[in-house]
C-alpha atoms as a PDB file:
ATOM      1  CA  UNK A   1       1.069   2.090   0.455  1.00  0.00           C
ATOM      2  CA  UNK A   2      -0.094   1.204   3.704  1.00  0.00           C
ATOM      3  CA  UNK A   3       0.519  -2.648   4.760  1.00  0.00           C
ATOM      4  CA  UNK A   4      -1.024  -4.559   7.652  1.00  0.00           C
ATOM      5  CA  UNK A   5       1.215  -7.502   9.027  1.00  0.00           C
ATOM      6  CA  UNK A   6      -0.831 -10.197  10.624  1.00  0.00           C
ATOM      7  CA  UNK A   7       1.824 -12.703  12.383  1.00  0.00           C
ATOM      8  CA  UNK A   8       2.156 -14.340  15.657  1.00  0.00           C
ATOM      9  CA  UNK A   9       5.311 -14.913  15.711  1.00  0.00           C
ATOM     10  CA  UNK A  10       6.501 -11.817  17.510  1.00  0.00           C
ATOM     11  CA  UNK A  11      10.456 -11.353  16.485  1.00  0.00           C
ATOM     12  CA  UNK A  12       9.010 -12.163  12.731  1.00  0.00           C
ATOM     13  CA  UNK A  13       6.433  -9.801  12.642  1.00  0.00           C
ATOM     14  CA  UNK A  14       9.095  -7.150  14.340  1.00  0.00           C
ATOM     15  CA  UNK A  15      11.387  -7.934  11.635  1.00  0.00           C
ATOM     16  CA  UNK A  16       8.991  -7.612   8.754  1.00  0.00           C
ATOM     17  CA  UNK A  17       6.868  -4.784   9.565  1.00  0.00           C
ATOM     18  CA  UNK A  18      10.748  -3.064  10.274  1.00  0.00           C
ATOM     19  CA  UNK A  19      11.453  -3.723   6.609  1.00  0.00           C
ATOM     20  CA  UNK A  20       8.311  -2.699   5.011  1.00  0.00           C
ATOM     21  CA  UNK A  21       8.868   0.964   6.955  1.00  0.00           C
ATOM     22  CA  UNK A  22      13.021   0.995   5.822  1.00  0.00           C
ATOM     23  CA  UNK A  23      11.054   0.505   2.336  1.00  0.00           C
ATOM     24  CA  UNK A  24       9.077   3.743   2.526  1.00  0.00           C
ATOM     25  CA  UNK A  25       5.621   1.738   3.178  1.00  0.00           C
ATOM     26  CA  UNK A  26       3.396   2.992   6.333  1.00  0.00           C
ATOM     27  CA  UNK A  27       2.884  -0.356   8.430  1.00  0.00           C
ATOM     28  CA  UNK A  28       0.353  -1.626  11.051  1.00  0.00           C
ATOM     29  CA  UNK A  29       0.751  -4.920  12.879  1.00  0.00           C
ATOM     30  CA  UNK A  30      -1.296  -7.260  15.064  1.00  0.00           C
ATOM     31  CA  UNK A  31      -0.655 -11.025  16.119  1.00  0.00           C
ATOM     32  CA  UNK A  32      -3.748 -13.282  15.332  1.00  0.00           C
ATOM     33  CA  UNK A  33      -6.847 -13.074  12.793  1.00  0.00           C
ATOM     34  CA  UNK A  34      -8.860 -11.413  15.781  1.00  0.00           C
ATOM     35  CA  UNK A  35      -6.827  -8.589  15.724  1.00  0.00           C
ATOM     36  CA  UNK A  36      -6.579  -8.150  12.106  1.00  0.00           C
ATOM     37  CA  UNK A  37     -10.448  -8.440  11.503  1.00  0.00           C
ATOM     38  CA  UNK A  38     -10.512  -5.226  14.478  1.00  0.00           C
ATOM     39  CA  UNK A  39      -8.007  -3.218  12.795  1.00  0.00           C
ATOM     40  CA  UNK A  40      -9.613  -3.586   9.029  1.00  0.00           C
ATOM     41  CA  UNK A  41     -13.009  -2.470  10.223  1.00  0.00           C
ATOM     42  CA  UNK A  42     -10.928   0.723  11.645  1.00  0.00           C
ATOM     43  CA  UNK A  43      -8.690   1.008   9.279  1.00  0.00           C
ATOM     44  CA  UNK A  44      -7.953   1.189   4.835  1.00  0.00           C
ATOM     45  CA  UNK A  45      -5.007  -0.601   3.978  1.00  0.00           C
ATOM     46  CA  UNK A  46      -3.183  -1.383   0.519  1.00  0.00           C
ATOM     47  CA  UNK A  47      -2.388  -5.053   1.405  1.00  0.00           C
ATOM     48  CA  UNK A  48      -2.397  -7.251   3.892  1.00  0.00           C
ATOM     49  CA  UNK A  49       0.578  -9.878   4.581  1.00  0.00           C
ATOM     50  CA  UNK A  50      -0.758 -12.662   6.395  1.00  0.00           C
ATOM     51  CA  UNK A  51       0.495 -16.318   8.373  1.00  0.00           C
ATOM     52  CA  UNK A  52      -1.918 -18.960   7.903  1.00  0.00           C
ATOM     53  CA  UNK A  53      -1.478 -20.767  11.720  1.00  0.00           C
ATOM     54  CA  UNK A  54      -2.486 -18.109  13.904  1.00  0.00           C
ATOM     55  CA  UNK A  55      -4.040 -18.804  17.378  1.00  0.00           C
ATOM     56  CA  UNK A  56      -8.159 -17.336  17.898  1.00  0.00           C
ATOM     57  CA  UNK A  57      -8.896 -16.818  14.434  1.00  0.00           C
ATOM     58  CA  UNK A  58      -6.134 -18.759  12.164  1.00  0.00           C
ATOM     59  CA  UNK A  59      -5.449 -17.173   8.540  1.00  0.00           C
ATOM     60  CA  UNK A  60      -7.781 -18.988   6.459  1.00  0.00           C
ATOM     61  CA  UNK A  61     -11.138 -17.987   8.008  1.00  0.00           C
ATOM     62  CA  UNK A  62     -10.440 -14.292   8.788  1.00  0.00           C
ATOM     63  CA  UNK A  63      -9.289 -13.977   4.466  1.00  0.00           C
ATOM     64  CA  UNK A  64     -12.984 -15.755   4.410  1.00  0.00           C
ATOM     65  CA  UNK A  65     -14.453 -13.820   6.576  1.00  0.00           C
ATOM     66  CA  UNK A  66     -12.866 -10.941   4.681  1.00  0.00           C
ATOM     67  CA  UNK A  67     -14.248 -11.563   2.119  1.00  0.00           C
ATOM     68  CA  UNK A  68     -17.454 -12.344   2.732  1.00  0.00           C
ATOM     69  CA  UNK A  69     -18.107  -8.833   4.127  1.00  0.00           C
ATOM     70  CA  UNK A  70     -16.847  -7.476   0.795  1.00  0.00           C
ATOM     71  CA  UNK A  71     -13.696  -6.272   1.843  1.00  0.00           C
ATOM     72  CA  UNK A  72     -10.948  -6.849  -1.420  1.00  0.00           C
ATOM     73  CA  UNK A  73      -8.025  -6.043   0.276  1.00  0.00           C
ATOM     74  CA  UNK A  74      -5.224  -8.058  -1.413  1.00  0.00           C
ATOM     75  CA  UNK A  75      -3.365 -10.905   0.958  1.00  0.00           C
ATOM     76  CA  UNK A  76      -0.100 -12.484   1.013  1.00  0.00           C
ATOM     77  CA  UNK A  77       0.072 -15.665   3.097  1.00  0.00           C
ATOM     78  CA  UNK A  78       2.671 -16.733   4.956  1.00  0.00           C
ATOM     79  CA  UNK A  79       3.174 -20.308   6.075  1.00  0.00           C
ATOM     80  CA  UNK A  80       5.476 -23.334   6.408  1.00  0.00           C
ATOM     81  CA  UNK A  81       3.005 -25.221   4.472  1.00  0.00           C
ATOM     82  CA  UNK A  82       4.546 -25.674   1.522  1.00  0.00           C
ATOM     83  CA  UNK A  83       2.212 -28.234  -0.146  1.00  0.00           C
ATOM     84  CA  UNK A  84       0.361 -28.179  -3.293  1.00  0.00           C
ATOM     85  CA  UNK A  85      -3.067 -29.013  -1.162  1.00  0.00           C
ATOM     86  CA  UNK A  86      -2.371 -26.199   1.491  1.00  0.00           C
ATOM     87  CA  UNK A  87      -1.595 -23.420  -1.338  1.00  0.00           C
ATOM     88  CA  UNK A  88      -4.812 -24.351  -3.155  1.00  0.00           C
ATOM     89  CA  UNK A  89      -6.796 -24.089  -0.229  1.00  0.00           C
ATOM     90  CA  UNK A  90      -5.072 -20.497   0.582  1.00  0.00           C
ATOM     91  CA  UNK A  91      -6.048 -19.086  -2.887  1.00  0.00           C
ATOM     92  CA  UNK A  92      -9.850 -20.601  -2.598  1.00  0.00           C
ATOM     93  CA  UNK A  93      -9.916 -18.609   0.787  1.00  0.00           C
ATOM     94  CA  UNK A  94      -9.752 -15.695  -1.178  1.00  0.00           C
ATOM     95  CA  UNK A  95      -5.845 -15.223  -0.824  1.00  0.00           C
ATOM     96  CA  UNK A  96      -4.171 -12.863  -4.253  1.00  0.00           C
ATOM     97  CA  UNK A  97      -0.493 -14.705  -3.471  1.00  0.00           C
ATOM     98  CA  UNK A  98       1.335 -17.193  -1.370  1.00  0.00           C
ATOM     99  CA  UNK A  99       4.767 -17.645   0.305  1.00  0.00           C
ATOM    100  CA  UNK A 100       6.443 -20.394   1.667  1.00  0.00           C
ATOM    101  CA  UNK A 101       8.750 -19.691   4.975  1.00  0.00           C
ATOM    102  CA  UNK A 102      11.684 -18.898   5.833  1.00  0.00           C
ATOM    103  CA  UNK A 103      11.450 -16.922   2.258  1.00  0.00           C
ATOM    104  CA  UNK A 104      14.030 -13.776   1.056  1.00  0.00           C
ATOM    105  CA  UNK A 105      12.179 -10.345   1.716  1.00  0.00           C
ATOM    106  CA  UNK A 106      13.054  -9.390  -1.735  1.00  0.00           C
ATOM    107  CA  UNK A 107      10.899 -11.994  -2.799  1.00  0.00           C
ATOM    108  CA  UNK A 108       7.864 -10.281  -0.686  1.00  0.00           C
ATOM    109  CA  UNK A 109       8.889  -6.838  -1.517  1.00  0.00           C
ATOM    110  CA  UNK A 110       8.823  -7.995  -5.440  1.00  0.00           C
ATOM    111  CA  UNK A 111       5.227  -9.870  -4.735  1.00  0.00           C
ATOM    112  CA  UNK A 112       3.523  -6.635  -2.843  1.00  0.00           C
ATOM    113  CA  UNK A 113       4.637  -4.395  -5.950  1.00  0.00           C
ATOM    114  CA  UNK A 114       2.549  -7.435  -8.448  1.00  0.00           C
ATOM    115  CA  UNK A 115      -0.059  -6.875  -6.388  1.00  0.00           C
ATOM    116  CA  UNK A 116       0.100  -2.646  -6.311  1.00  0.00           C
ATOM    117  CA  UNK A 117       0.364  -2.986 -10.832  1.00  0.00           C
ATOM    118  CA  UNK A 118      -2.495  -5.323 -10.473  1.00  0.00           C
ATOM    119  CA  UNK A 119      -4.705  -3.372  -8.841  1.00  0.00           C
ATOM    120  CA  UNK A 120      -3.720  -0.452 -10.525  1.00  0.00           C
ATOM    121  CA  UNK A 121      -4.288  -1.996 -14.078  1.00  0.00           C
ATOM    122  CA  UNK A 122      -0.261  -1.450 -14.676  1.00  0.00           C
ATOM    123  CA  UNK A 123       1.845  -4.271 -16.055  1.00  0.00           C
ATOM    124  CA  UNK A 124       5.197  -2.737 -15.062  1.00  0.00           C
ATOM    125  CA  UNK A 125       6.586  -0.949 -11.968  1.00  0.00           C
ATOM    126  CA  UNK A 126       6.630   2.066 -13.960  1.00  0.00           C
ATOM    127  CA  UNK A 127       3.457   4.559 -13.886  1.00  0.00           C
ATOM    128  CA  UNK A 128       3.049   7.420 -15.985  1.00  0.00           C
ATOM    129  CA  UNK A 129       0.871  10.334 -16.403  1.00  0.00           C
ATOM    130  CA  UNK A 130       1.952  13.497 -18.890  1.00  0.00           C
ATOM    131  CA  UNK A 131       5.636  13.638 -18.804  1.00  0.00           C
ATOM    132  CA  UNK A 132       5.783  12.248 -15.126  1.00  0.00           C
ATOM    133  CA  UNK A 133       7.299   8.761 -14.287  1.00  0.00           C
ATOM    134  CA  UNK A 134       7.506   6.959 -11.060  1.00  0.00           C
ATOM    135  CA  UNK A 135       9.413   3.830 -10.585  1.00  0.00           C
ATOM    136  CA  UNK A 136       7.868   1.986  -7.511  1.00  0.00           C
ATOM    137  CA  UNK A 137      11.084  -0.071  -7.253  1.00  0.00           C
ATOM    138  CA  UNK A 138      13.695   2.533  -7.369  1.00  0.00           C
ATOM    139  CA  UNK A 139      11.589   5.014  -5.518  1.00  0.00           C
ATOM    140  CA  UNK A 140      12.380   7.548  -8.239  1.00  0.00           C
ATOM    141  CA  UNK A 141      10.747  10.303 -10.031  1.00  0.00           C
ATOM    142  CA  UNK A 142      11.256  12.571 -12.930  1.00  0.00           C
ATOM    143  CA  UNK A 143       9.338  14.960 -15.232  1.00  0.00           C
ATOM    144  CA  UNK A 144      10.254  15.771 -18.233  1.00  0.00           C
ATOM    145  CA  UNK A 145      13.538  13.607 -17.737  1.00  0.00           C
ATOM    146  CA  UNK A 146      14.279  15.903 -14.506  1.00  0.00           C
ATOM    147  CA  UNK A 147      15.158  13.603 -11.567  1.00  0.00           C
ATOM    148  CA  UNK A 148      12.977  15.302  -8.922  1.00  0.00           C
ATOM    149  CA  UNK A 149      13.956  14.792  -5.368  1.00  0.00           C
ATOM    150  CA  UNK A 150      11.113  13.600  -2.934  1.00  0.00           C
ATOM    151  CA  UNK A 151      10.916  13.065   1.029  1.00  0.00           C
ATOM    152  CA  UNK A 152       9.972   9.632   1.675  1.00  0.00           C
ATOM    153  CA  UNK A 153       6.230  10.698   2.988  1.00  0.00           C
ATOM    154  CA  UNK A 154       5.874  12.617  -0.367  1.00  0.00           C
ATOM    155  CA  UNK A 155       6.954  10.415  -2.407  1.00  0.00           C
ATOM    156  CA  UNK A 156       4.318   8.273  -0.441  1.00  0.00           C
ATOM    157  CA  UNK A 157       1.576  10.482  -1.364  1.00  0.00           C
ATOM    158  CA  UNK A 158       2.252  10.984  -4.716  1.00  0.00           C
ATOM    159  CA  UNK A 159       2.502   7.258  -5.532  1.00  0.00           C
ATOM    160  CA  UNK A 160      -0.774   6.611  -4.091  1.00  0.00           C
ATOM    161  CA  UNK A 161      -2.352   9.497  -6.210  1.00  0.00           C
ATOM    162  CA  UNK A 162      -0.514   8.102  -9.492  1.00  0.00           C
ATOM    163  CA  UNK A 163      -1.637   4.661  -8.650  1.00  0.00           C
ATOM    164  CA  UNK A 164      -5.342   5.998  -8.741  1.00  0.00           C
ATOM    165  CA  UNK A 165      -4.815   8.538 -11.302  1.00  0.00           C
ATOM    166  CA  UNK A 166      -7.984  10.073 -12.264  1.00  0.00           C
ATOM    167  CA  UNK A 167      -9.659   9.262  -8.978  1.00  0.00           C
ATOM    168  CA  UNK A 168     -10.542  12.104  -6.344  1.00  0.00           C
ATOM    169  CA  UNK A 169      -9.467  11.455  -3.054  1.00  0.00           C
ATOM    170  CA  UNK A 170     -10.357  12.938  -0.352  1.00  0.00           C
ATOM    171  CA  UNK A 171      -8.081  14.415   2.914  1.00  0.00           C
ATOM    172  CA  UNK A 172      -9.050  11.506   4.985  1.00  0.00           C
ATOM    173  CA  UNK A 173      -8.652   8.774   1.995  1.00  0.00           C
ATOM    174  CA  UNK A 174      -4.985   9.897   1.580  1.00  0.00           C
ATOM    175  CA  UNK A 175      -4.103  10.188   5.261  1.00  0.00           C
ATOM    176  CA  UNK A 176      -5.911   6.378   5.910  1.00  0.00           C
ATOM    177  CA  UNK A 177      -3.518   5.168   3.189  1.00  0.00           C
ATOM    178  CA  UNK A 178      -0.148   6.850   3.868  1.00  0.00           C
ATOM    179  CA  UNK A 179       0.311   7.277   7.804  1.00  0.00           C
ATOM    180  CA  UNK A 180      -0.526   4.304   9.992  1.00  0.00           C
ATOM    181  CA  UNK A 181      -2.377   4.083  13.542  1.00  0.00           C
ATOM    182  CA  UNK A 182       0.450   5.658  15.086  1.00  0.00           C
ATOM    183  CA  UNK A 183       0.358   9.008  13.571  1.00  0.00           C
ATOM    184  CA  UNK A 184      -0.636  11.784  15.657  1.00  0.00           C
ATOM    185  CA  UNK A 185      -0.355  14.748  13.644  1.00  0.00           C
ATOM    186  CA  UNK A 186      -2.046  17.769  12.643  1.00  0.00           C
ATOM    187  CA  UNK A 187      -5.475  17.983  10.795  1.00  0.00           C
ATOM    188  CA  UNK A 188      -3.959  20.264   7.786  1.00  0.00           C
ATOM    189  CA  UNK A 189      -1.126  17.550   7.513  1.00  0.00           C
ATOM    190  CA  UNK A 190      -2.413  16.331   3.898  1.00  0.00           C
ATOM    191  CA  UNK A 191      -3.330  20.010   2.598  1.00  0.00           C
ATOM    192  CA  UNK A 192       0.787  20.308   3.699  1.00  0.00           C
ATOM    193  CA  UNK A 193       2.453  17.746   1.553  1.00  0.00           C
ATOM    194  CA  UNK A 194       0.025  18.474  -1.560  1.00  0.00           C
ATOM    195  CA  UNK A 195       1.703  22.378  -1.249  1.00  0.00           C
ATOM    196  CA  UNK A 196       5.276  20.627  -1.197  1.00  0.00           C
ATOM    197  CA  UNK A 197       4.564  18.197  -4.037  1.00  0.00           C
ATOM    198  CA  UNK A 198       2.962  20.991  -6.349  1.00  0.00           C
ATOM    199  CA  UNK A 199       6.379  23.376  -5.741  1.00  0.00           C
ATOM    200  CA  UNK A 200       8.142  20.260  -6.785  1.00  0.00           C
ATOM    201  CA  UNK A 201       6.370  18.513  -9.629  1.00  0.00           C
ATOM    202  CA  UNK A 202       4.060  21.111 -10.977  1.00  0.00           C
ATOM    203  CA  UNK A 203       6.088  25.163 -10.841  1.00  0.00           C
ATOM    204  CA  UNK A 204       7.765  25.773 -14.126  1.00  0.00           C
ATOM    205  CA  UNK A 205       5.395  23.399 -16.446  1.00  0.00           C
ATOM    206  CA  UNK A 206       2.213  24.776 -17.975  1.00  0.00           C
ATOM    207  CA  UNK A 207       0.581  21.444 -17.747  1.00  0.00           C
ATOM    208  CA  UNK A 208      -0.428  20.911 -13.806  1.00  0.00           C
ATOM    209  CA  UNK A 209      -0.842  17.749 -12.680  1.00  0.00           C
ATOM    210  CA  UNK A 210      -1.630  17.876  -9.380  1.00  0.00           C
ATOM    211  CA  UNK A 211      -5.886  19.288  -8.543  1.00  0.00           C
ATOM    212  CA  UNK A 212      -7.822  20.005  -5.440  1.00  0.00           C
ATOM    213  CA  UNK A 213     -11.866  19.175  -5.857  1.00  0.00           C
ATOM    214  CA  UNK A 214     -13.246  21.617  -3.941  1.00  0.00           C
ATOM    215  CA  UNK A 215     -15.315  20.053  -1.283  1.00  0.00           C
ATOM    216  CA  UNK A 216     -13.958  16.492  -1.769  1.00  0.00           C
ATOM    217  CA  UNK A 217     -10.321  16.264  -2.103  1.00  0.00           C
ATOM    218  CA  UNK A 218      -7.235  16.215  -4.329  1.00  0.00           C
ATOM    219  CA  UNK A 219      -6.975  14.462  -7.821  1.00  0.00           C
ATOM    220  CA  UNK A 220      -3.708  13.645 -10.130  1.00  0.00           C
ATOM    221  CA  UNK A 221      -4.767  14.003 -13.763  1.00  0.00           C
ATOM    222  CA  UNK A 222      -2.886  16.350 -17.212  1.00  0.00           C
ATOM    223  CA  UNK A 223      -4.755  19.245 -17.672  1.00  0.00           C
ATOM    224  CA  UNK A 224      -4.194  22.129 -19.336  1.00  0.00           C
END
């Protein structure tokens, strides 16, 4: 998943956007709503973790503006508003959750991966497909009851494919979601990891899971 943290507070936004990468998520940060509106138009992202009291454009009116120009991106605020009245008026913005600061990260880790079954139409932190599993929060996958051993950007990849099982996505689609503004790689970077992940889940099982669309992209799905 790709995350963007929105926070003004520099040594919190440091300390967050730190965590989220230790976690295996790719991670793009900015410091006020002005900024985050910028790097949306430029930029798909998974999620969006946000503070409320932000100077230029404050929390509340860039999640309106948001969504007003269609974009559904899911957001987290953060505040140290802790009242009933403030949290309302952060969900009517268009907000999907709410913390209160100072707040335990395993608390925001455990409220991103509600937001990832949500949109995925799962109601665990388990997703299947075939004889595949993948357990979002131990980062683990097996087929066929085989432990399979992943490098954190594959295991990336293939969680984002498994999340939108069924759905083609193209080179561009998977690189937006898995490698942030920072990445400077090559162009065949995506057609790279899809080789490693087929070696790895697909060789030695007659059902393949793993299909490139010619012309449009790569798709997860059990076929024969």
């Amino acid at each position: 998943m790709r995350i963007l943290v929105v926070e003004d507070e520099k040594s919190l936004n440091r300390v967050i956007t730190k965590r989220l990468e230790s976690e295996g998520y790719s991670v793009d940060s900015c410091f006020d709503g002005e900024e985050a509106l910028h790097f949306v138009s430029v930029g798909e992202f998974d999620a969006i973790i946000m503070d409320i009291m932000m100077p230029h454009i404050n929390g509340i009116e860039t999640v309106k503006h948001l969504r007003a120009h269609g974009n559904t991106t899911p957001v987290i605020f953060l505040t140290a508003k802790d009242s009933v009245s403030d949290r309302v008026t952060g969900l009517d913005a268009g907000a999907e959750d709410y913390l209160v600061k100072p707040f335990a990260f395993e608390e925001l880790l455990a409220r991103i991966r509600v937001m990832t079954r949500k949109s995925a139409g799962n109601t665990t932190n388990i997703f299947t497909i075939s004889d595949l599993t993948l357990d979002t929060v131990k980062k683990a996958v097996t087929r066929c009851g085989e432990n399979i051993s992943l490098s954190a950007k594959e295991y990336e990849i293939l969680e984002y494919m498994i999340v939108n099982q069924g759905i083609v996505l193209s080179r561009e689609k998977i690189e937006n979601h898995v490698w942030n503004f920072d990445y400077s790689g090559g162009t065949n970077v995506v057609d790279v990891y899809i080789r490693y992940l087929r070696k790895k889940v697909d060789n030695g099982h007659d059902v393949k899971l793993i299909h490139t669309v010619r012309g449009m992209g790569y798709v997860i799905r059990a076929e024969q």
